[in-house]
PDB file of N, CA and C in Angstrom:
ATOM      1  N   UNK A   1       0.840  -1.175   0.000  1.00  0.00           N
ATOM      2  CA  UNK A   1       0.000   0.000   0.000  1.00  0.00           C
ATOM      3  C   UNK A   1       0.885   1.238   0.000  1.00  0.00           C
ATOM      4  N   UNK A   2       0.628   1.967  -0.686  1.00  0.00           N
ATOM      5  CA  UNK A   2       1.516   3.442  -0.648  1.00  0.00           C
ATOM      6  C   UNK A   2       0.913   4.227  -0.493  1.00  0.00           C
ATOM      7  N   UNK A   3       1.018   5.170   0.504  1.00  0.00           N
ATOM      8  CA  UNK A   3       0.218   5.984   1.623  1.00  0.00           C
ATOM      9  C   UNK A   3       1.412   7.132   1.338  1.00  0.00           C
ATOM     10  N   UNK A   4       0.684   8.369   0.531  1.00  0.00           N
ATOM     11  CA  UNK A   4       1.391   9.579   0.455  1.00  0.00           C
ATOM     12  C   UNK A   4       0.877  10.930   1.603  1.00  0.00           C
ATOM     13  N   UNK A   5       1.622  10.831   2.495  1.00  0.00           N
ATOM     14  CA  UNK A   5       1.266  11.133   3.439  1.00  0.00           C
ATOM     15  C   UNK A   5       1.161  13.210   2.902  1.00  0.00           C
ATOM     16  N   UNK A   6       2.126  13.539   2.394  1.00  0.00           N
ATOM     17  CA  UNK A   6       1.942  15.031   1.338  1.00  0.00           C
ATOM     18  C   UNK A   6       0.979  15.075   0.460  1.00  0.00           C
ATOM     19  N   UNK A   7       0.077  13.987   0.449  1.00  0.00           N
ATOM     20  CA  UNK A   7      -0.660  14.536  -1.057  1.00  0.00           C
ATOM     21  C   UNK A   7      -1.654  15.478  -0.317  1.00  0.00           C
ATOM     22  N   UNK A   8      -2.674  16.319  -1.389  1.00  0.00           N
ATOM     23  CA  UNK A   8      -3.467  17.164  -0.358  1.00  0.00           C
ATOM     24  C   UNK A   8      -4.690  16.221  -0.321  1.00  0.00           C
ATOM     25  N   UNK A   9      -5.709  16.576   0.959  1.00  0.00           N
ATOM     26  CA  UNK A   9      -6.467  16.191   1.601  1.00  0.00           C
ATOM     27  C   UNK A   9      -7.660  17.240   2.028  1.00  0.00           C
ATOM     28  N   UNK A  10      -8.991  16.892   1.604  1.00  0.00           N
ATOM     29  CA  UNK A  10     -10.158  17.476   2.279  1.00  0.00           C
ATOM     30  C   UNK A  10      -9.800  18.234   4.157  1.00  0.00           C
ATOM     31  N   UNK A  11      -9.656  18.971   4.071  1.00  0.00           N
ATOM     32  CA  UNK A  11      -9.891  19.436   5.885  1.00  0.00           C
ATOM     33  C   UNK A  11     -11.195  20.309   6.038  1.00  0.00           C
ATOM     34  N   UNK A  12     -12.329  20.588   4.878  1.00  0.00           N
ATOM     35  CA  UNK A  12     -13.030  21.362   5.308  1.00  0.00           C
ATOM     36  C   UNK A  12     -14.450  20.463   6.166  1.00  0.00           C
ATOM     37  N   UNK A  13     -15.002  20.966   6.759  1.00  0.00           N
ATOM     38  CA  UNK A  13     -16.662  20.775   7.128  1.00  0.00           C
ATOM     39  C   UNK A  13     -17.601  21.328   5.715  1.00  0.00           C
ATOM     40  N   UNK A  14     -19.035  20.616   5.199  1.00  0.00           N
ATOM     41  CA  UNK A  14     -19.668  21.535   4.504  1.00  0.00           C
ATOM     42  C   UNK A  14     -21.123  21.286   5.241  1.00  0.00           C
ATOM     43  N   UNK A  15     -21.253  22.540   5.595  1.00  0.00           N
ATOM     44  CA  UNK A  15     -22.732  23.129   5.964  1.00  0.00           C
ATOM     45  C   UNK A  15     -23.724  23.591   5.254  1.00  0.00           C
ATOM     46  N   UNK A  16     -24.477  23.637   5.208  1.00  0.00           N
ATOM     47  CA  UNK A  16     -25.884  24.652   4.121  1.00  0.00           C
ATOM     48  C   UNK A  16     -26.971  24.784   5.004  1.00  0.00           C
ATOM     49  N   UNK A  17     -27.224  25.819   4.457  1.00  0.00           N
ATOM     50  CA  UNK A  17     -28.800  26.255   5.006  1.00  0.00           C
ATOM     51  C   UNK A  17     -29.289  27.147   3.755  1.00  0.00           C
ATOM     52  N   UNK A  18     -30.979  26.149   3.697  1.00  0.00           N
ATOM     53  CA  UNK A  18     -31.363  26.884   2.232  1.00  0.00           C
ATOM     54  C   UNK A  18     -32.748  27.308   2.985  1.00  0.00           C
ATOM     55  N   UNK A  19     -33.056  28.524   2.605  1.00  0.00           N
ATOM     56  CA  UNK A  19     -34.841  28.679   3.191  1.00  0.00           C
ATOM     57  C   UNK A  19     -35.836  28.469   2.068  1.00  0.00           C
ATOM     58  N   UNK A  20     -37.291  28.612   2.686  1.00  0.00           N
ATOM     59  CA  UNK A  20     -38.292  28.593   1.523  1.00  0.00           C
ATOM     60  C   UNK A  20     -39.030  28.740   2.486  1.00  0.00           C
ATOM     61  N   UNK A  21     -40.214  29.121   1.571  1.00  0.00           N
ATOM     62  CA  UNK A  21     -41.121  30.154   2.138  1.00  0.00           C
ATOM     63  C   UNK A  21     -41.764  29.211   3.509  1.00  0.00           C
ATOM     64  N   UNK A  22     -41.658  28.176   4.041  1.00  0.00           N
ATOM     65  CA  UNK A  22     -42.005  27.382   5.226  1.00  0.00           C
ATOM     66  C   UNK A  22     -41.258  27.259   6.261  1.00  0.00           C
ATOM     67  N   UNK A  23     -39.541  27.703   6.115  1.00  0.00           N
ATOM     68  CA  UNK A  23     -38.612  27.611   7.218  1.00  0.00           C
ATOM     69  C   UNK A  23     -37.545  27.237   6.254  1.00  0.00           C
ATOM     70  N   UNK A  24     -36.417  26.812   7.024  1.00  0.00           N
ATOM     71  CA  UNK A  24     -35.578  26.680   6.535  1.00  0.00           C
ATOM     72  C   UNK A  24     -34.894  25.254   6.678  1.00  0.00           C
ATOM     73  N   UNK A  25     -33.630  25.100   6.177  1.00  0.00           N
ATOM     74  CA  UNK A  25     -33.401  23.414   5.813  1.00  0.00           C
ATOM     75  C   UNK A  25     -31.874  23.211   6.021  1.00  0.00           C
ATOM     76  N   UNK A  26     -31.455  23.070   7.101  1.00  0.00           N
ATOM     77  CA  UNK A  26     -29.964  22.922   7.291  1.00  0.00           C
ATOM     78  C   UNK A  26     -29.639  21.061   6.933  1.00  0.00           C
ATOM     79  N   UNK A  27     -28.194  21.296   6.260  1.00  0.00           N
ATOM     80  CA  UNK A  27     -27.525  19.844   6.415  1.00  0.00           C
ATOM     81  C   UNK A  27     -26.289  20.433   6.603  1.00  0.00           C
ATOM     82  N   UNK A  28     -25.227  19.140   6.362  1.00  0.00           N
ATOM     83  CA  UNK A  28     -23.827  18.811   6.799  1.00  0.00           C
ATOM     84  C   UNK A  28     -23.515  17.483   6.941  1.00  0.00           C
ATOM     85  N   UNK A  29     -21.878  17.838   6.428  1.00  0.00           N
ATOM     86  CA  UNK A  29     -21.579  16.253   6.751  1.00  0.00           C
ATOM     87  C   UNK A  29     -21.469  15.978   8.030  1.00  0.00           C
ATOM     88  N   UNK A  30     -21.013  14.538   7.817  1.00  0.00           N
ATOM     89  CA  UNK A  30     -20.707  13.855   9.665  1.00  0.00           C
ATOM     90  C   UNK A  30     -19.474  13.364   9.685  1.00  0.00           C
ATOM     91  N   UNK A  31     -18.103  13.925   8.957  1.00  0.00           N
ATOM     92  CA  UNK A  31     -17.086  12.764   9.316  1.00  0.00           C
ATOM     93  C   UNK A  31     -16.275  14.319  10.119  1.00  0.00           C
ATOM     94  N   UNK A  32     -15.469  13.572  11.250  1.00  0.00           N
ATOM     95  CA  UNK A  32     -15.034  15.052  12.131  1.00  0.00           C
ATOM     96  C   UNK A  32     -13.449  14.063  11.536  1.00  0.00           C
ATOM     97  N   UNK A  33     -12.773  14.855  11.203  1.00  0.00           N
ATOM     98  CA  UNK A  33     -11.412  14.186  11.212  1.00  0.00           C
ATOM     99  C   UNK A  33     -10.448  14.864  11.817  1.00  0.00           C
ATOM    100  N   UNK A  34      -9.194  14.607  12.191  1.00  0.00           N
ATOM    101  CA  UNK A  34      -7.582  15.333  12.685  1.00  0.00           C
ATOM    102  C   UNK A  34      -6.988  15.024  11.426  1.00  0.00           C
ATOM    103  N   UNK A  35      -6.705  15.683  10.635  1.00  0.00           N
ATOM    104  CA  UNK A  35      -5.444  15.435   9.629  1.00  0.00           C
ATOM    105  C   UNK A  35      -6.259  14.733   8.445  1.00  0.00           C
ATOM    106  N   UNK A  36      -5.296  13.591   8.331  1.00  0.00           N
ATOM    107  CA  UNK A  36      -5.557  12.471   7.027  1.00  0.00           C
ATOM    108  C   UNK A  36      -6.534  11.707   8.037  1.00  0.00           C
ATOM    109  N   UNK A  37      -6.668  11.587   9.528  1.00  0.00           N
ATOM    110  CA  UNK A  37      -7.952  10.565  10.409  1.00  0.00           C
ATOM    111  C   UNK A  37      -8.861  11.162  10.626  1.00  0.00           C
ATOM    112  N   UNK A  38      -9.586  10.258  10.187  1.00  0.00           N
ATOM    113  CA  UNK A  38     -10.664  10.760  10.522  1.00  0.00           C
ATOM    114  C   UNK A  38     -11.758  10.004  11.987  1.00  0.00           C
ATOM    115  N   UNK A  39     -11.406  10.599  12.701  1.00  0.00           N
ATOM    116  CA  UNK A  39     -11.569  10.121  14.090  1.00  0.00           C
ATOM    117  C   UNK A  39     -13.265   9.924  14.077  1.00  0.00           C
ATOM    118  N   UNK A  40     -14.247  10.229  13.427  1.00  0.00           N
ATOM    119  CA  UNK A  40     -15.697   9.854  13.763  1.00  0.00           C
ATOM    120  C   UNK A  40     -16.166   9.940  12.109  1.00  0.00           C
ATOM    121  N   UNK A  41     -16.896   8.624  12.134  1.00  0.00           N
ATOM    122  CA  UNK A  41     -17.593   9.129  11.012  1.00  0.00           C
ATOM    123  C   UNK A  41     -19.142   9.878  10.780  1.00  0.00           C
ATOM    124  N   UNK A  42     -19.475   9.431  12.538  1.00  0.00           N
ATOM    125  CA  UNK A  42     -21.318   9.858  12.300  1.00  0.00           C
ATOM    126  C   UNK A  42     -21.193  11.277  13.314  1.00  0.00           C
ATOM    127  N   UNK A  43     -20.682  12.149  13.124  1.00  0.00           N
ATOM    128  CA  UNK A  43     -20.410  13.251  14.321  1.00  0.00           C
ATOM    129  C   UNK A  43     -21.696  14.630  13.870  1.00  0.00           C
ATOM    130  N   UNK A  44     -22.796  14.440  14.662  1.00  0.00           N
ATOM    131  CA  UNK A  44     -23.709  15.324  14.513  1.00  0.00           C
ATOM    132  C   UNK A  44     -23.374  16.887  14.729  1.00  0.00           C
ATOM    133  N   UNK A  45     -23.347  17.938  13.094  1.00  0.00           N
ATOM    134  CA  UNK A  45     -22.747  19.034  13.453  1.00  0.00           C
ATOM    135  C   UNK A  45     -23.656  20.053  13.339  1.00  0.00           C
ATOM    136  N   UNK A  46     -25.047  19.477  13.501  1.00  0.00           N
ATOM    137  CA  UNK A  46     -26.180  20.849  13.896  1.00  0.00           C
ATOM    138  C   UNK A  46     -26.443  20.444  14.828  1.00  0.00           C
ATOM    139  N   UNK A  47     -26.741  21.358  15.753  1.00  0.00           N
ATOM    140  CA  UNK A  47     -26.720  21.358  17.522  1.00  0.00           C
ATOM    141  C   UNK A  47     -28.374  22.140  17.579  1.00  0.00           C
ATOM    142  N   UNK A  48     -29.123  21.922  18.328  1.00  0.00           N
ATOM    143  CA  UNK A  48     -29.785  22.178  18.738  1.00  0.00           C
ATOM    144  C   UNK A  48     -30.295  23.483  19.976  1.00  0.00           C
ATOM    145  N   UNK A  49     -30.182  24.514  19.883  1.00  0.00           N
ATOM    146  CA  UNK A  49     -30.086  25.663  20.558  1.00  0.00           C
ATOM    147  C   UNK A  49     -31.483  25.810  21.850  1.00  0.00           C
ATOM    148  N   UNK A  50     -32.337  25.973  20.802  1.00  0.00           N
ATOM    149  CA  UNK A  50     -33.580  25.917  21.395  1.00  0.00           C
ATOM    150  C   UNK A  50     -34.810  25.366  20.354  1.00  0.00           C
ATOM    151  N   UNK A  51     -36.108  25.505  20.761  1.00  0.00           N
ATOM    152  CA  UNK A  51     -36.536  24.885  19.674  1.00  0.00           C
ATOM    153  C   UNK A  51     -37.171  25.164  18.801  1.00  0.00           C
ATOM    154  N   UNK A  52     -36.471  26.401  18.037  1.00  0.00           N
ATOM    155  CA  UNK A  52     -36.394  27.164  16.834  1.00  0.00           C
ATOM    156  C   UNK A  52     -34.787  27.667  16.863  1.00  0.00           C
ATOM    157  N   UNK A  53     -33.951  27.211  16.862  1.00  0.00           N
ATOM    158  CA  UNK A  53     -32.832  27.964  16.704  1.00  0.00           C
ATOM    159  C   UNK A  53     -31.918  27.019  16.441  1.00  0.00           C
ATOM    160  N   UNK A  54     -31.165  26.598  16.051  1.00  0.00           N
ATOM    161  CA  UNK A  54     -30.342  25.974  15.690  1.00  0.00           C
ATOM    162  C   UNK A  54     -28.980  26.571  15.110  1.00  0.00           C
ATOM    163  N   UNK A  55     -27.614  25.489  15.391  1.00  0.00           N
ATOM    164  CA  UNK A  55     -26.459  26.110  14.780  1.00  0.00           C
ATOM    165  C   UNK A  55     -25.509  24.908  14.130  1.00  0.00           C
ATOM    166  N   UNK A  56     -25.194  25.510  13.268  1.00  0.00           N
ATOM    167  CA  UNK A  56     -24.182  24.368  12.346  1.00  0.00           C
ATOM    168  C   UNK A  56     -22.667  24.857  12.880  1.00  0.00           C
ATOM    169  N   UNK A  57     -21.941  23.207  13.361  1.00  0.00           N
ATOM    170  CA  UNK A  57     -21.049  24.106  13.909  1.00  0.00           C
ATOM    171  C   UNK A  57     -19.903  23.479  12.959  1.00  0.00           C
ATOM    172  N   UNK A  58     -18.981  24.108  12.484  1.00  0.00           N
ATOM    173  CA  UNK A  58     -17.582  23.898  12.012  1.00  0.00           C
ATOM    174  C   UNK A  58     -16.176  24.086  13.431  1.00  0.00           C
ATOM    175  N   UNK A  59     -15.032  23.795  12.634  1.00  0.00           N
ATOM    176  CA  UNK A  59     -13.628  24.340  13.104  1.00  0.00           C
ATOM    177  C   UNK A  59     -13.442  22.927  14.072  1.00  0.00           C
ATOM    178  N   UNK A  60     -12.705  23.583  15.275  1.00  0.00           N
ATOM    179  CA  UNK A  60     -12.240  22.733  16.700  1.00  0.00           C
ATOM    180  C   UNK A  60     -13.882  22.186  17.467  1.00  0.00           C
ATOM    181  N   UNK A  61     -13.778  20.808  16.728  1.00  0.00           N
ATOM    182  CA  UNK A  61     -15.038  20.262  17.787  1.00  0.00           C
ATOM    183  C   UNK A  61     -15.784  20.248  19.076  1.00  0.00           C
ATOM    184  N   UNK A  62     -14.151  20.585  19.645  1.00  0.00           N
ATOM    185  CA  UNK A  62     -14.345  20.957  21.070  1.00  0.00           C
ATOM    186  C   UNK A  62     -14.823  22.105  21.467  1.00  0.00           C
ATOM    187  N   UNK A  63     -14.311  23.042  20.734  1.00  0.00           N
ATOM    188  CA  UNK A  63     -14.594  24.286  20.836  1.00  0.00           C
ATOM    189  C   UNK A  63     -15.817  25.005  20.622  1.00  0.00           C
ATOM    190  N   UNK A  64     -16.376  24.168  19.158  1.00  0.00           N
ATOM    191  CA  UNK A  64     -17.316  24.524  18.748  1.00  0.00           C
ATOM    192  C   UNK A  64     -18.628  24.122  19.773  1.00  0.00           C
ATOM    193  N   UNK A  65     -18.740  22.499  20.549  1.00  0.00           N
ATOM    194  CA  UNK A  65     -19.165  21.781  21.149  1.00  0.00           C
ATOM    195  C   UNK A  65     -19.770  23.379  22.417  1.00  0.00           C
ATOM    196  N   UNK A  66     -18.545  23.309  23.301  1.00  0.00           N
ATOM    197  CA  UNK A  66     -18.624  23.847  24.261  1.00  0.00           C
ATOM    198  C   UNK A  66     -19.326  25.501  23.937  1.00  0.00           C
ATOM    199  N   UNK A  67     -18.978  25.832  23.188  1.00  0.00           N
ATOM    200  CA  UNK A  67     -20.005  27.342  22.438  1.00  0.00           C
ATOM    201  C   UNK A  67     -21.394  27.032  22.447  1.00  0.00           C
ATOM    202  N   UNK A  68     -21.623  25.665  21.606  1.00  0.00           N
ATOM    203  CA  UNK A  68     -23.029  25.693  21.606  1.00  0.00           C
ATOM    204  C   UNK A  68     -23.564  25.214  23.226  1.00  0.00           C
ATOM    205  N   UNK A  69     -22.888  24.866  24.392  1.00  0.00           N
ATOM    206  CA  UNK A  69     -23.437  24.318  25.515  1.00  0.00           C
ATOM    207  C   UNK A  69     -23.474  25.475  26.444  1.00  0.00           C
ATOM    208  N   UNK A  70     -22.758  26.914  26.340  1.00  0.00           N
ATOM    209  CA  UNK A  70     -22.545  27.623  26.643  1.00  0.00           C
ATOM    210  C   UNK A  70     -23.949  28.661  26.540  1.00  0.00           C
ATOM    211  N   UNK A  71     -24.139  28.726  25.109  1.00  0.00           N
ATOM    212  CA  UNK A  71     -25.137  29.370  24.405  1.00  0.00           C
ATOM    213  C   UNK A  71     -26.255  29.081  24.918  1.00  0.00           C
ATOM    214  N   UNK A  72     -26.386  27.514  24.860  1.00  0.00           N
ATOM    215  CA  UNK A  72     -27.968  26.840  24.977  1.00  0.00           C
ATOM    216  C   UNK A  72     -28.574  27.191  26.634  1.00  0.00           C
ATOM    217  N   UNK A  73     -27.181  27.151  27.457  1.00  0.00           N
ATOM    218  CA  UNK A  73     -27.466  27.756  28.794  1.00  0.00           C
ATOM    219  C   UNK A  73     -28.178  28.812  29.277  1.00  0.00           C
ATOM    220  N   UNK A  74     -27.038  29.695  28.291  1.00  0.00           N
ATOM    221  CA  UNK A  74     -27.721  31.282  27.888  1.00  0.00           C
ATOM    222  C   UNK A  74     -28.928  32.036  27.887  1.00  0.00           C
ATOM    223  N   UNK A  75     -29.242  30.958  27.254  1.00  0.00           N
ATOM    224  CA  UNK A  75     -30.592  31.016  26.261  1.00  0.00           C
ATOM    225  C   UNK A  75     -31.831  30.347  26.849  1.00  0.00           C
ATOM    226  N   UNK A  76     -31.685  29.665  27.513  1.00  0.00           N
ATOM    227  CA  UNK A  76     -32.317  28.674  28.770  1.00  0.00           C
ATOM    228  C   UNK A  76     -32.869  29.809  29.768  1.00  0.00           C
ATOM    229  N   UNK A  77     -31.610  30.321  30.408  1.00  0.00           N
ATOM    230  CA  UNK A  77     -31.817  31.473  31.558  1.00  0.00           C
ATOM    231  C   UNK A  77     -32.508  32.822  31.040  1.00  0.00           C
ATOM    232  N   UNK A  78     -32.266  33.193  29.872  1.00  0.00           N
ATOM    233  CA  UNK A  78     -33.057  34.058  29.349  1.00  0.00           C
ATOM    234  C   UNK A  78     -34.357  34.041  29.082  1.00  0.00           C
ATOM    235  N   UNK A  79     -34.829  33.079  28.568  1.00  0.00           N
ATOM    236  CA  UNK A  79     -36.544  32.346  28.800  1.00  0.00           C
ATOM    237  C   UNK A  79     -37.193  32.431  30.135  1.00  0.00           C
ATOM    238  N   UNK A  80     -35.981  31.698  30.944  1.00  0.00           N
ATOM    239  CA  UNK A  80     -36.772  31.833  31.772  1.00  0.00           C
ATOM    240  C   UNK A  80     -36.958  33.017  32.878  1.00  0.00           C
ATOM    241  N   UNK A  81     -36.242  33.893  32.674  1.00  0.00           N
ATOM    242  CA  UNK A  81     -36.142  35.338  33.294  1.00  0.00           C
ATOM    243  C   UNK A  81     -37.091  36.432  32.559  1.00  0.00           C
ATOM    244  N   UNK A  82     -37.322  36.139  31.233  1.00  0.00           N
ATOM    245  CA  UNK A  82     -38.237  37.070  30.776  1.00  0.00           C
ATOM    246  C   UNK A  82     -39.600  36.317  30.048  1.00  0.00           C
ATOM    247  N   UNK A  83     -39.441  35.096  30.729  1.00  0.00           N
ATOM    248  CA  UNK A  83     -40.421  34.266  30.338  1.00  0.00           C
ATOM    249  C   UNK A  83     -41.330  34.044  28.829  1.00  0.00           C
ATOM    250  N   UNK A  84     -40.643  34.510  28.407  1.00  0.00           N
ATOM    251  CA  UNK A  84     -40.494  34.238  26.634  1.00  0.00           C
ATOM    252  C   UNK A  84     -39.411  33.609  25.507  1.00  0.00           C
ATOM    253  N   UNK A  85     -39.215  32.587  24.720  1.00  0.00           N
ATOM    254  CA  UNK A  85     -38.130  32.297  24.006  1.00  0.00           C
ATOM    255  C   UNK A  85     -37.386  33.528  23.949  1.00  0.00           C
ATOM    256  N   UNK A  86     -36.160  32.819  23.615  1.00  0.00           N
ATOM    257  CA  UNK A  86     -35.205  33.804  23.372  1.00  0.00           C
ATOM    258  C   UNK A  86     -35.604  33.882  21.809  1.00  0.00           C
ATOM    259  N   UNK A  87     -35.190  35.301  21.413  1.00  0.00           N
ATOM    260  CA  UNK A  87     -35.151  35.113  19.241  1.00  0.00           C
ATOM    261  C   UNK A  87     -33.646  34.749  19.006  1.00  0.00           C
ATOM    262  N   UNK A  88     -34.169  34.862  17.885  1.00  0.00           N
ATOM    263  CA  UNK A  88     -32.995  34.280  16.759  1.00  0.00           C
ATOM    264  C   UNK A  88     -31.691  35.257  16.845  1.00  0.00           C
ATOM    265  N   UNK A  89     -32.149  36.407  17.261  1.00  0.00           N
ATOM    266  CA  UNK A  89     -31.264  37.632  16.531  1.00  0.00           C
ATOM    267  C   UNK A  89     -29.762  37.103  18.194  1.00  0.00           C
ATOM    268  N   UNK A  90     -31.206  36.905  19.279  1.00  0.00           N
ATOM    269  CA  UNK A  90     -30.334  37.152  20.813  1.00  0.00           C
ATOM    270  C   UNK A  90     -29.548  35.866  20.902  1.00  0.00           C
ATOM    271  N   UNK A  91     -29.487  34.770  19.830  1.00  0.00           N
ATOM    272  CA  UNK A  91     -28.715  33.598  19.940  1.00  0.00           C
ATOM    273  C   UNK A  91     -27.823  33.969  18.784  1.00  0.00           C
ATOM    274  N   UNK A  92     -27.976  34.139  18.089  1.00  0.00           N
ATOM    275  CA  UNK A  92     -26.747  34.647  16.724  1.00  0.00           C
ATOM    276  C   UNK A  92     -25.746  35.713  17.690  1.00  0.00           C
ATOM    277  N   UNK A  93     -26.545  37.087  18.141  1.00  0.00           N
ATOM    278  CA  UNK A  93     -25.628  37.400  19.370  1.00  0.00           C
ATOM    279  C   UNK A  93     -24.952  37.531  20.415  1.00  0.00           C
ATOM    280  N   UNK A  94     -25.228  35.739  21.170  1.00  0.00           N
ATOM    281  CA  UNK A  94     -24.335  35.467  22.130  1.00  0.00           C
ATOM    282  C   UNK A  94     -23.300  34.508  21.358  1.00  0.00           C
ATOM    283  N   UNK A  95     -23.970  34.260  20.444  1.00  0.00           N
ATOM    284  CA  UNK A  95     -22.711  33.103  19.698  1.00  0.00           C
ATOM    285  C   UNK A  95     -21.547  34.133  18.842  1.00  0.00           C
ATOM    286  N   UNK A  96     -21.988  35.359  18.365  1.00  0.00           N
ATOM    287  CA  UNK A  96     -20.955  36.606  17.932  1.00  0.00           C
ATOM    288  C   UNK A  96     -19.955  36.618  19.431  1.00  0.00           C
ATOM    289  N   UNK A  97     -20.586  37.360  20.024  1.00  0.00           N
ATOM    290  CA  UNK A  97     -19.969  37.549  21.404  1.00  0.00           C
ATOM    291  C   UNK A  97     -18.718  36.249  21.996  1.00  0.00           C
ATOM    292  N   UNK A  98     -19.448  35.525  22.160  1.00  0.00           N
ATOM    293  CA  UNK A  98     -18.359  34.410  22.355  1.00  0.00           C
ATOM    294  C   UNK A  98     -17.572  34.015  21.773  1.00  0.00           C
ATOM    295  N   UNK A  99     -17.649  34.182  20.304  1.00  0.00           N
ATOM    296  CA  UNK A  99     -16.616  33.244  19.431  1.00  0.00           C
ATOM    297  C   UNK A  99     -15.401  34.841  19.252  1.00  0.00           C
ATOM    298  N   UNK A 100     -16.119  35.718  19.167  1.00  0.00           N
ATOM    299  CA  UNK A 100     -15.398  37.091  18.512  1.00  0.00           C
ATOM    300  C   UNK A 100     -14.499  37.606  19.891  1.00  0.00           C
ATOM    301  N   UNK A 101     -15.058  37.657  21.256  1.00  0.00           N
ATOM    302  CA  UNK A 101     -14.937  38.134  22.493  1.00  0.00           C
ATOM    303  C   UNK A 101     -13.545  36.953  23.090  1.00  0.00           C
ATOM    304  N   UNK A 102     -13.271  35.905  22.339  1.00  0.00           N
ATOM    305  CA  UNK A 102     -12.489  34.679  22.855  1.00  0.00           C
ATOM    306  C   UNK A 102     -11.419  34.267  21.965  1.00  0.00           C
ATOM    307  N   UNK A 103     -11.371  34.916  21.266  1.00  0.00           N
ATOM    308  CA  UNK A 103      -9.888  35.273  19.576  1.00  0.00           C
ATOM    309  C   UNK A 103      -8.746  34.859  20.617  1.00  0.00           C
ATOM    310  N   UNK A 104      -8.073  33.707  19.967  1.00  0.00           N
ATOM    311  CA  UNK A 104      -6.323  33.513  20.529  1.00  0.00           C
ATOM    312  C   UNK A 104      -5.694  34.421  19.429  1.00  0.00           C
TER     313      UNK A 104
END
């Protein structure tokens, strides 16, 4: 077997979200890999926010993981303090905040 360990290689995630006039329609793949491994093949990368909100997550799994558990918290305590869902706009802007507010 000859295994070229230089040749190039897929590293991206692909996400979509298409709307129509009923809502909208996210997919993505499922393989999470490190490098040339690909360490999972069934790795669920839309997360569940609340239940209208949703996020497709790319990059550091971990990272991304812990954003959305962070968020969903967020967003939890906010419901229930003003006793209404949170919107769309106030979850897109804690997930700005966090990812932008946390730059190495």
């Amino acid at each position: 077997m000859d295994l070229n360990l230089d040749a190039p290689h897929s590293m991206g995630t692909t996400i979509i979200g298409v709307t129509y006039d009923g809502g909208v329609v996210l997919g993505a793949d499922s393989r999470t890999s490190t490098g040339m491994y690909v360490a999972n093949r069934a790795s669920d990368k839309i997360t569940q926010l609340t239940d209208n909100v949703y996020l497709c997550r790319s990059g550091s799994a971990a990272d991304s993981q812990i954003v959305s558990d962070y968020v969903r918290y967020f967003l939890q305590q906010h419901t229930i303090q003003l006793g209404q869902p949170a919107t769309v706009k106030v979850a897109a802007n804690l997930i700005r905040l966090l990812s932008y507010n946390n730059k190495v």
